[in-house]
N, C-alpha and C. Protein backbone atom coordinates (compact mmCIF):
# COMPACT_ATOMS: atom_id res chain seq x y z
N UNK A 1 -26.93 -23.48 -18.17
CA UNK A 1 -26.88 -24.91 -18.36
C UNK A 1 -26.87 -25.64 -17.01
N UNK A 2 -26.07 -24.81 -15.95
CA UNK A 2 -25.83 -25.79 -14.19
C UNK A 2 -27.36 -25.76 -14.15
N UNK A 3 -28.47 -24.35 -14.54
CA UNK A 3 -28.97 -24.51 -13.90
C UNK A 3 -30.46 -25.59 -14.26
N UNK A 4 -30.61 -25.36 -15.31
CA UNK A 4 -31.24 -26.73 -16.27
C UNK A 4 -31.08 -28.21 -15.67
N UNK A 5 -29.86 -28.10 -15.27
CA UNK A 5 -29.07 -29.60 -14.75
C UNK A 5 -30.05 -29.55 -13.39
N UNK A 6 -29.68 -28.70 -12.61
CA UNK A 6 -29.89 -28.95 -11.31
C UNK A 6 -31.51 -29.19 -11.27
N UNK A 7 -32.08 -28.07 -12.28
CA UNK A 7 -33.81 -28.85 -11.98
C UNK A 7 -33.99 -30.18 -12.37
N UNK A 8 -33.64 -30.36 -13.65
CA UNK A 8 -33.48 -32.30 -14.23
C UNK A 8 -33.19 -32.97 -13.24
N UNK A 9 -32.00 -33.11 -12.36
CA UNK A 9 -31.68 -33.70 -10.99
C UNK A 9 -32.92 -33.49 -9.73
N UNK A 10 -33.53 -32.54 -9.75
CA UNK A 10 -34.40 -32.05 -8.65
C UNK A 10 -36.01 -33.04 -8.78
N UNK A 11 -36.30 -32.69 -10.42
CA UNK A 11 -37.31 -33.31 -10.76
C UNK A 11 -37.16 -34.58 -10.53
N UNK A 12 -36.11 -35.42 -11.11
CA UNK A 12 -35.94 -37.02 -11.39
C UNK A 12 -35.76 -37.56 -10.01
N UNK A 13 -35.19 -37.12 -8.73
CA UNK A 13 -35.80 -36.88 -7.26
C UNK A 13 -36.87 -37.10 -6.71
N UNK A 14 -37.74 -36.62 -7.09
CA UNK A 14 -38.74 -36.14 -6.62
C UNK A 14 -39.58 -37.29 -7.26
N UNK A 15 -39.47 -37.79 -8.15
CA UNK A 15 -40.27 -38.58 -9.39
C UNK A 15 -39.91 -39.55 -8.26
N UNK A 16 -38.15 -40.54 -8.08
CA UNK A 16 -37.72 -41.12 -7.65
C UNK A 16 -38.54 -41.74 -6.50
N UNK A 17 -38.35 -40.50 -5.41
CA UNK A 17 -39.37 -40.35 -4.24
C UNK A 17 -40.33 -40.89 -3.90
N UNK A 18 -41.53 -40.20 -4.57
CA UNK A 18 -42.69 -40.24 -4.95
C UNK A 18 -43.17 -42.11 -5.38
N UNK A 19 -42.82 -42.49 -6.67
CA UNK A 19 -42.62 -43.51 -7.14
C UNK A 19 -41.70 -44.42 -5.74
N UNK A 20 -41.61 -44.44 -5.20
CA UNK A 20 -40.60 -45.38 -3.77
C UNK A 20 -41.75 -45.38 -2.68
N UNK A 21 -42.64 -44.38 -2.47
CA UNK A 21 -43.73 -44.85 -1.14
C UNK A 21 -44.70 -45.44 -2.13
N UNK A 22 -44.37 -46.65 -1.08
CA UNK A 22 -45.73 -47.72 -0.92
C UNK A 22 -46.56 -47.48 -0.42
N UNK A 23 -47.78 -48.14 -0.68
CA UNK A 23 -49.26 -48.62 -0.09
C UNK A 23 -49.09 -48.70 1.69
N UNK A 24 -49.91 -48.10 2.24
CA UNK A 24 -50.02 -48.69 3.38
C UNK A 24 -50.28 -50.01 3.88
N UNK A 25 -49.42 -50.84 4.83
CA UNK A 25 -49.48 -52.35 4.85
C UNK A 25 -50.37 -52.84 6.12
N UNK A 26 -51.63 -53.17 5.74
CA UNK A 26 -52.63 -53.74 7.37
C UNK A 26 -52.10 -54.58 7.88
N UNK A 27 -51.09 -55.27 7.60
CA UNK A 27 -50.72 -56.23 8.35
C UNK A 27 -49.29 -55.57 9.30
N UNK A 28 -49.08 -54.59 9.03
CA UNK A 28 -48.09 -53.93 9.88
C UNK A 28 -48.55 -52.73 10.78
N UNK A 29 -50.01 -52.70 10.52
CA UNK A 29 -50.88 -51.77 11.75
C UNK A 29 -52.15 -52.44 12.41
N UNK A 30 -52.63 -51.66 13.37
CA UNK A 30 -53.58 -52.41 14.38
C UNK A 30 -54.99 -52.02 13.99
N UNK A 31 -55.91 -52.96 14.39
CA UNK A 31 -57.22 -53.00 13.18
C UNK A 31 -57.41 -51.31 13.68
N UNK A 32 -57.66 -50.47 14.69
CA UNK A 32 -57.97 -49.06 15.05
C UNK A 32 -56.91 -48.41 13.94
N UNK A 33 -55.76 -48.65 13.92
CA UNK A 33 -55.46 -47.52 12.97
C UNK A 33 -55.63 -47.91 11.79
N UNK A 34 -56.05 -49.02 11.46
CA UNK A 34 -56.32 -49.01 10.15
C UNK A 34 -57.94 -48.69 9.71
N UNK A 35 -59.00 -48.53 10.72
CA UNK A 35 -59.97 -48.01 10.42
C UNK A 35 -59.91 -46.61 10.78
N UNK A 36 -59.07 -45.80 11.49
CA UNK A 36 -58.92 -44.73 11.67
C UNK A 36 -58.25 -43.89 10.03
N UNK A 37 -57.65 -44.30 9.81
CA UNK A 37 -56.70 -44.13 8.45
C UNK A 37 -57.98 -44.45 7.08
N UNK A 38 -58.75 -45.11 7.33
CA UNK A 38 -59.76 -45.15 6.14
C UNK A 38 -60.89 -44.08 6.75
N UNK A 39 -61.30 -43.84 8.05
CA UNK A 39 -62.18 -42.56 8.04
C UNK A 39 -61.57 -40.96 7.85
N UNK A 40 -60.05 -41.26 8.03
CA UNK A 40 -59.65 -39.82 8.19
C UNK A 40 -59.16 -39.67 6.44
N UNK A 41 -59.16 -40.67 5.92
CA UNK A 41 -58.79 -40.25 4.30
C UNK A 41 -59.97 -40.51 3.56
N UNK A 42 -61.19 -41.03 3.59
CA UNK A 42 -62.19 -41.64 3.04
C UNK A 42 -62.07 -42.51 1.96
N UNK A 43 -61.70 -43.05 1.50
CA UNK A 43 -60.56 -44.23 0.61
C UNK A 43 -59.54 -44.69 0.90
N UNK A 44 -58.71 -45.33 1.18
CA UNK A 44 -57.51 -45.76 0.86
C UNK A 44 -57.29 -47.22 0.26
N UNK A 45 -56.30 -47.03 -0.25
CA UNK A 45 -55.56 -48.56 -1.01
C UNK A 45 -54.28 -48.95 -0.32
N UNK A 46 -54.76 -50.42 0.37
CA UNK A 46 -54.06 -51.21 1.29
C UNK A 46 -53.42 -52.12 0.76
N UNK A 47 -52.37 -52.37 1.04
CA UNK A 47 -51.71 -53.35 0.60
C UNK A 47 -52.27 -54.18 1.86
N UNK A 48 -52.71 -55.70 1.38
CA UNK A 48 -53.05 -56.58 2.68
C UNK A 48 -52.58 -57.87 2.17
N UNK A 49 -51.41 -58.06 1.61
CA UNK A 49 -50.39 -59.63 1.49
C UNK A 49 -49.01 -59.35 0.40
N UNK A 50 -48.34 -60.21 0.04
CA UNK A 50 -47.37 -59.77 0.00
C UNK A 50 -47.89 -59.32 -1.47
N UNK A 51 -48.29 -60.27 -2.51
CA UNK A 51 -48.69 -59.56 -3.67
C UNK A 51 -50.18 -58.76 -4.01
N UNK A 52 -51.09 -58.60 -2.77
CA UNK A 52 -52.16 -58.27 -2.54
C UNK A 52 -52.62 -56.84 -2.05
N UNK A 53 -53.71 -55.88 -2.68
CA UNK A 53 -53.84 -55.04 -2.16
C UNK A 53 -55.43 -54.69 -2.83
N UNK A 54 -56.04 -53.93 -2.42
CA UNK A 54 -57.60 -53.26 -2.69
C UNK A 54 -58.06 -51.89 -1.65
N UNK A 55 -59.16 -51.28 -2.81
CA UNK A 55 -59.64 -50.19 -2.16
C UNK A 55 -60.39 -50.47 -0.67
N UNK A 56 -60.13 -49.27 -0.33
CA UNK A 56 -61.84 -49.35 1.24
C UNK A 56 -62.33 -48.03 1.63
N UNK A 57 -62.85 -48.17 1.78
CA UNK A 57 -63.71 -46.69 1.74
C UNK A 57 -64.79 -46.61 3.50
N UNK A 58 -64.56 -45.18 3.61
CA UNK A 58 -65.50 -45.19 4.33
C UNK A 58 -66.73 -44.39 4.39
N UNK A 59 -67.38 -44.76 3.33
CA UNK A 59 -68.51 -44.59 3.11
C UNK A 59 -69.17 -44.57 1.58
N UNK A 60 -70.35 -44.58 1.07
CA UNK A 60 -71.04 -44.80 0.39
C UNK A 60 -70.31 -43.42 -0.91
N UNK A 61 -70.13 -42.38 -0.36
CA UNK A 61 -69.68 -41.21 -1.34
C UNK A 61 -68.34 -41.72 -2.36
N UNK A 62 -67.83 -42.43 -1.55
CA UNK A 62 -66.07 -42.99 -2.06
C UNK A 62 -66.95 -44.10 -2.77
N UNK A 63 -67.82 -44.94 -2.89
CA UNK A 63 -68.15 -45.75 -4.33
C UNK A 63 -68.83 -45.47 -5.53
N UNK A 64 -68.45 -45.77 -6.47
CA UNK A 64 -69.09 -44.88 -8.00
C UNK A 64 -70.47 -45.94 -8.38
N UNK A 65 -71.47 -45.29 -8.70
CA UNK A 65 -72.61 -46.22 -8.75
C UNK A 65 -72.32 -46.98 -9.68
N UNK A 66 -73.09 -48.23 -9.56
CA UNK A 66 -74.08 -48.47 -8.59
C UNK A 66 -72.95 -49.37 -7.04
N UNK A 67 -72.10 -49.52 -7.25
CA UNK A 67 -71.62 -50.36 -6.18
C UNK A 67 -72.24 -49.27 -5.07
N UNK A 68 -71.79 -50.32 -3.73
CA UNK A 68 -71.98 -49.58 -2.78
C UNK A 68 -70.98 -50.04 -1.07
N UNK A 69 -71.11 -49.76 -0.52
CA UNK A 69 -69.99 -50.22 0.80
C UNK A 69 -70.90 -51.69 1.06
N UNK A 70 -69.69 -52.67 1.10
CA UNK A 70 -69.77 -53.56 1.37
C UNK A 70 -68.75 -54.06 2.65
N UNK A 71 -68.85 -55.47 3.66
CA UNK A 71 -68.28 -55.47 4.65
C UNK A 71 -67.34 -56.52 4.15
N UNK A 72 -66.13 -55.98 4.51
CA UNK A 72 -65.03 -56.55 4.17
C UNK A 72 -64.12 -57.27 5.44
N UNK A 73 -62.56 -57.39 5.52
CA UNK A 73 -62.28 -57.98 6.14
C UNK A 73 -60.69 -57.70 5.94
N UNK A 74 -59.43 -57.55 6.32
CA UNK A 74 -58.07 -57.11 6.47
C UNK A 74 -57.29 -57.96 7.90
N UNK A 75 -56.34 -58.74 7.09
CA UNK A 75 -55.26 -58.87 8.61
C UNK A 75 -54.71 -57.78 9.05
N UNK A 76 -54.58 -57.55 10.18
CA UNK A 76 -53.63 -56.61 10.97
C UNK A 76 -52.66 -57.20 11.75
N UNK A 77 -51.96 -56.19 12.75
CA UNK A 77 -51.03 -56.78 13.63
C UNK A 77 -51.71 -56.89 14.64
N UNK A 78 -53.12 -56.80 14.72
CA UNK A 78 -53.30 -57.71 16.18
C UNK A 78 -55.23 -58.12 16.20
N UNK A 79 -54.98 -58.67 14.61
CA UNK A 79 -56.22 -58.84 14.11
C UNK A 79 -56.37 -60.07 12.76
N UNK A 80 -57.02 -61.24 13.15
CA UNK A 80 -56.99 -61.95 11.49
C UNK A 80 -57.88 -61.59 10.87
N UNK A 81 -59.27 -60.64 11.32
CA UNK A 81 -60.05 -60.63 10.46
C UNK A 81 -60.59 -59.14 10.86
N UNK A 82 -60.21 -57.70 10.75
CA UNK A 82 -60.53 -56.88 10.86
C UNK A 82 -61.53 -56.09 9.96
N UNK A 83 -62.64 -55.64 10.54
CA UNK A 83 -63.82 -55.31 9.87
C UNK A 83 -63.47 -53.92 9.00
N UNK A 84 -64.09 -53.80 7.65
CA UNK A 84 -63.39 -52.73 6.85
C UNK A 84 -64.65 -53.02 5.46
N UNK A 85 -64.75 -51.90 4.78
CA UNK A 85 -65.71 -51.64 3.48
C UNK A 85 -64.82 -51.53 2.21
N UNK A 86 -65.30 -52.07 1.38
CA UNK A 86 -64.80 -51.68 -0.05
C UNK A 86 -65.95 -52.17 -0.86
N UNK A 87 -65.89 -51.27 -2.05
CA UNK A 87 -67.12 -50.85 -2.79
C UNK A 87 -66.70 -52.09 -3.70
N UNK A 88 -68.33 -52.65 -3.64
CA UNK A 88 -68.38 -53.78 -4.42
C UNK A 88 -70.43 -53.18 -4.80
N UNK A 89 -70.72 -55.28 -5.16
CA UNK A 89 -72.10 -54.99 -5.57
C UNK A 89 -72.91 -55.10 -4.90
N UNK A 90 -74.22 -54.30 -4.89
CA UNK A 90 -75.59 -54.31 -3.55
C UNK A 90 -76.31 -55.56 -4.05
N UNK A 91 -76.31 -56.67 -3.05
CA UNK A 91 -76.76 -57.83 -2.78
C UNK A 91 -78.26 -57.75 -3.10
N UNK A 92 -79.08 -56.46 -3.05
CA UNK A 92 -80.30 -56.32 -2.49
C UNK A 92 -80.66 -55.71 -4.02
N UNK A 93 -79.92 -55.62 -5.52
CA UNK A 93 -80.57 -54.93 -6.17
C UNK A 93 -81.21 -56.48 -6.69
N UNK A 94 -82.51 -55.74 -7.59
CA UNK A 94 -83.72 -56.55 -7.79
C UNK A 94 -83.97 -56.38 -9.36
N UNK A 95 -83.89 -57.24 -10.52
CA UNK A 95 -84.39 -57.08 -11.68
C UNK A 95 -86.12 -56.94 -11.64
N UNK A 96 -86.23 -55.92 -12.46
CA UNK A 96 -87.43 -55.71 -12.36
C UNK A 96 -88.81 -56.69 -13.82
């Protein structure tokens, strides 16, 4: 029975944990690590205001068709308008 207990405690921990890290915040890093951090993960989801956050990707593989990398924009800490992609729609598609 202790030992039942102790995994229930271990798990609900861990859940705890897990569930407690936040989003990475662009406005509390510098536009380099925040484009460094989207090439070295190829997606991430930024928190960029207090109730605000969205995907970015770096590159075309991280968007599900048809979107595609589009040029975006993120405050940082030493940036108001830092250059960044998130998959939206291609400007250039054409009804046929």
């Amino acid at each position: 029975m202790k030992r039942i207990s102790l995994v229930a405690i271990l798990v609900a921990a861990t859940i705890a944990c897990a569930s407690a890290q936040g989003r990475p915040d662009s406005r509390a890093m510098s536009c380099a690590q925040v484009q460094q951090l989207i090439v070295d993960n190829g997606a991430v989801v930024l928190t960029t205001g207090q109730f605000t956050y969205d995907r970015y990707v770096a590159s075309r593989q991280f968007c599900s068709h048809p979107s595609v990398p589009v040029i975006a924009s993120v405050q940082t800490r030493d940036a108001n308008q830092c250059p960044v992609y998130r998959c939206g729609q291609d400007i250039f598609l054409f009804d046929d």
